[in-house]
C-alpha atoms as a PDB file:
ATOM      1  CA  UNK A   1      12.464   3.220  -8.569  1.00  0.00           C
ATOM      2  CA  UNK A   2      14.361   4.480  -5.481  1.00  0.00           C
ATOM      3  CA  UNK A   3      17.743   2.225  -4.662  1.00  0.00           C
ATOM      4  CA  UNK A   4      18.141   1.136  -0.832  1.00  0.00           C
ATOM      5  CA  UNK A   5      20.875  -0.431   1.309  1.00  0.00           C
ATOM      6  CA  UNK A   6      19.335  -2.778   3.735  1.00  0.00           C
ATOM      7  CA  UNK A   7      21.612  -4.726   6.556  1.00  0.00           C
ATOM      8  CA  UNK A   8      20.190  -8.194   7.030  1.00  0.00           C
ATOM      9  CA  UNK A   9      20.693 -10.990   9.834  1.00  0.00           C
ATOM     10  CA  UNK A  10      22.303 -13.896   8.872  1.00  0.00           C
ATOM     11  CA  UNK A  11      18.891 -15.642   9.053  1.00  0.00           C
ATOM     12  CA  UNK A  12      17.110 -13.667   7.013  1.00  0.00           C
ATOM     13  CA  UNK A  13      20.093 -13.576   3.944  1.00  0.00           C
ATOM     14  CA  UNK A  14      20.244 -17.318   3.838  1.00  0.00           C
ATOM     15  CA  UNK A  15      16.076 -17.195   3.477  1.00  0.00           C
ATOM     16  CA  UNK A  16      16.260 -14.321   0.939  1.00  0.00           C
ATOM     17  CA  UNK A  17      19.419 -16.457  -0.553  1.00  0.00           C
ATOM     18  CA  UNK A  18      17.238 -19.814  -0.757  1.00  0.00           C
ATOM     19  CA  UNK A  19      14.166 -18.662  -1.924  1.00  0.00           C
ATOM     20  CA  UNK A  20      15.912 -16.969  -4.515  1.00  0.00           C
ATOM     21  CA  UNK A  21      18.300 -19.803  -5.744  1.00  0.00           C
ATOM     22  CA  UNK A  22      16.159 -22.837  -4.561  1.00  0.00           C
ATOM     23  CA  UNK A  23      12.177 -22.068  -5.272  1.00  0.00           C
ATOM     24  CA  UNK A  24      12.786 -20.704  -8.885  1.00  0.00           C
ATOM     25  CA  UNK A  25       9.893 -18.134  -8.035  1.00  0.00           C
ATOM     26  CA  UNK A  26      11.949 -15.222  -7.658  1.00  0.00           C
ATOM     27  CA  UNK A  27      15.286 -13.733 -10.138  1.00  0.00           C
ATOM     28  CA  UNK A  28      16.116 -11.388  -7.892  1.00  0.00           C
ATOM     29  CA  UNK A  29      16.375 -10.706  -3.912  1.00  0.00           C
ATOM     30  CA  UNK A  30      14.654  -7.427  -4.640  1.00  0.00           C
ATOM     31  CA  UNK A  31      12.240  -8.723  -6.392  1.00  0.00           C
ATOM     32  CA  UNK A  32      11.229 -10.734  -3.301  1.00  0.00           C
ATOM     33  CA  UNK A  33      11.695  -7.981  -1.172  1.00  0.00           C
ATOM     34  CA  UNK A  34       8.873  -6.126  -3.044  1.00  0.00           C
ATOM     35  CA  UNK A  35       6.558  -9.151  -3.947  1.00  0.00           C
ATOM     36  CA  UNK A  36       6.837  -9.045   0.692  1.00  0.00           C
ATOM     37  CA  UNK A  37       6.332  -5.381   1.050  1.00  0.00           C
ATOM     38  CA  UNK A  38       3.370  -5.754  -1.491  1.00  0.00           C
ATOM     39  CA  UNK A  39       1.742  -8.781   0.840  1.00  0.00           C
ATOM     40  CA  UNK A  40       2.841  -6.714   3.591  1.00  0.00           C
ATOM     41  CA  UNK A  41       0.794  -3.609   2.424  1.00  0.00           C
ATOM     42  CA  UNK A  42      -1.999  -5.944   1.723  1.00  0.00           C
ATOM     43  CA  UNK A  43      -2.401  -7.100   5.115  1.00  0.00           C
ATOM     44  CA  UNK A  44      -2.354  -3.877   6.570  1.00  0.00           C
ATOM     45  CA  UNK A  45      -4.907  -2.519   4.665  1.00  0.00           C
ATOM     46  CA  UNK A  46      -7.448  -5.860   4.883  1.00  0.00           C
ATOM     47  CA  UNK A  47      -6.660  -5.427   8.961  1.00  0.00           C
ATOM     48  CA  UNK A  48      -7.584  -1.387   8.598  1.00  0.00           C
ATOM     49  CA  UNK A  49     -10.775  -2.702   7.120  1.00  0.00           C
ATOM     50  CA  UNK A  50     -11.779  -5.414   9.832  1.00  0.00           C
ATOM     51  CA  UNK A  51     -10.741  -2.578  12.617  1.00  0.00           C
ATOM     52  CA  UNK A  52     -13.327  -0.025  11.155  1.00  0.00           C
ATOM     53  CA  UNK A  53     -15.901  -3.188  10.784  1.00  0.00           C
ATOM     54  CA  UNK A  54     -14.988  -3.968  14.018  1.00  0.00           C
ATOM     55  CA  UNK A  55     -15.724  -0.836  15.294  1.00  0.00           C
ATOM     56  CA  UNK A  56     -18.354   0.207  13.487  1.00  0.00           C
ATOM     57  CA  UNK A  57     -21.060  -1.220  15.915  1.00  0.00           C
ATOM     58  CA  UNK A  58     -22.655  -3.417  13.044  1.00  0.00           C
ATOM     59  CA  UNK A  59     -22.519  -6.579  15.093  1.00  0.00           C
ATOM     60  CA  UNK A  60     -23.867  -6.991  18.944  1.00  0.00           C
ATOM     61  CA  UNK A  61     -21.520 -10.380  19.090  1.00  0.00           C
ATOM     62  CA  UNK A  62     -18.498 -10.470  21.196  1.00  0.00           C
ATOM     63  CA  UNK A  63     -15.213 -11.761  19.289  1.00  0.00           C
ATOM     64  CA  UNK A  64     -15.071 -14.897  21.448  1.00  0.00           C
ATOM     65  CA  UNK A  65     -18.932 -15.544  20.807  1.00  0.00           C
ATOM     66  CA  UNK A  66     -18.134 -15.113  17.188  1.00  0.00           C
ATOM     67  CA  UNK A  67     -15.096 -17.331  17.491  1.00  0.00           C
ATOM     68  CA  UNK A  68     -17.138 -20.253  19.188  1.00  0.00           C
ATOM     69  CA  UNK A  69     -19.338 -19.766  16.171  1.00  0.00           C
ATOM     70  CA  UNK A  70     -17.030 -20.158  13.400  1.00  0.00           C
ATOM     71  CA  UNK A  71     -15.841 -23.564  15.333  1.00  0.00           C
ATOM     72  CA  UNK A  72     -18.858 -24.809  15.555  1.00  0.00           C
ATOM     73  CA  UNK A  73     -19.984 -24.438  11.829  1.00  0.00           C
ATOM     74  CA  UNK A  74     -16.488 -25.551  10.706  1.00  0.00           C
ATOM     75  CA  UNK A  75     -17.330 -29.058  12.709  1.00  0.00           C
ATOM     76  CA  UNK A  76     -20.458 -29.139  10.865  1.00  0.00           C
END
């Protein structure tokens, strides 16, 4: 594993700090760090994939049209 030197706000620290003292789910600010640049990752590639669906030309439905869908059967 490669060793970094980060510079944090204030802000952040005192997050980093808490959810390391407070929650109990993390030993370690660097273990956070990586559990967020995992989730991070994760994101990325699940919004690669919905850009190439997007894109593909599957689906004749505009986003807002699919949108107004979703709404509607969530009501139901």
């Amino acid at each position: 594993m490669s060793r970094q030197s980060i510079t944090l706000t204030d802000k952040n620290e005192a997050w980093l700090r808490y959810q390391v003292e407070e929650t109990g789910e993390y030993n370690t600010k660097s273990e956070l760090i990586n559990d967020l640049v995992r989730q991070a990752r994760r994101i990325e590639e699940i919004n690669k994939k919905l850009e190439a669906s997007e894109n593909s030309g599957l689906i004749e439905q505009s986003p807002e049209d699919m949108l107004k869908e979703f709404k509607y059967r969530i009501k139901r």
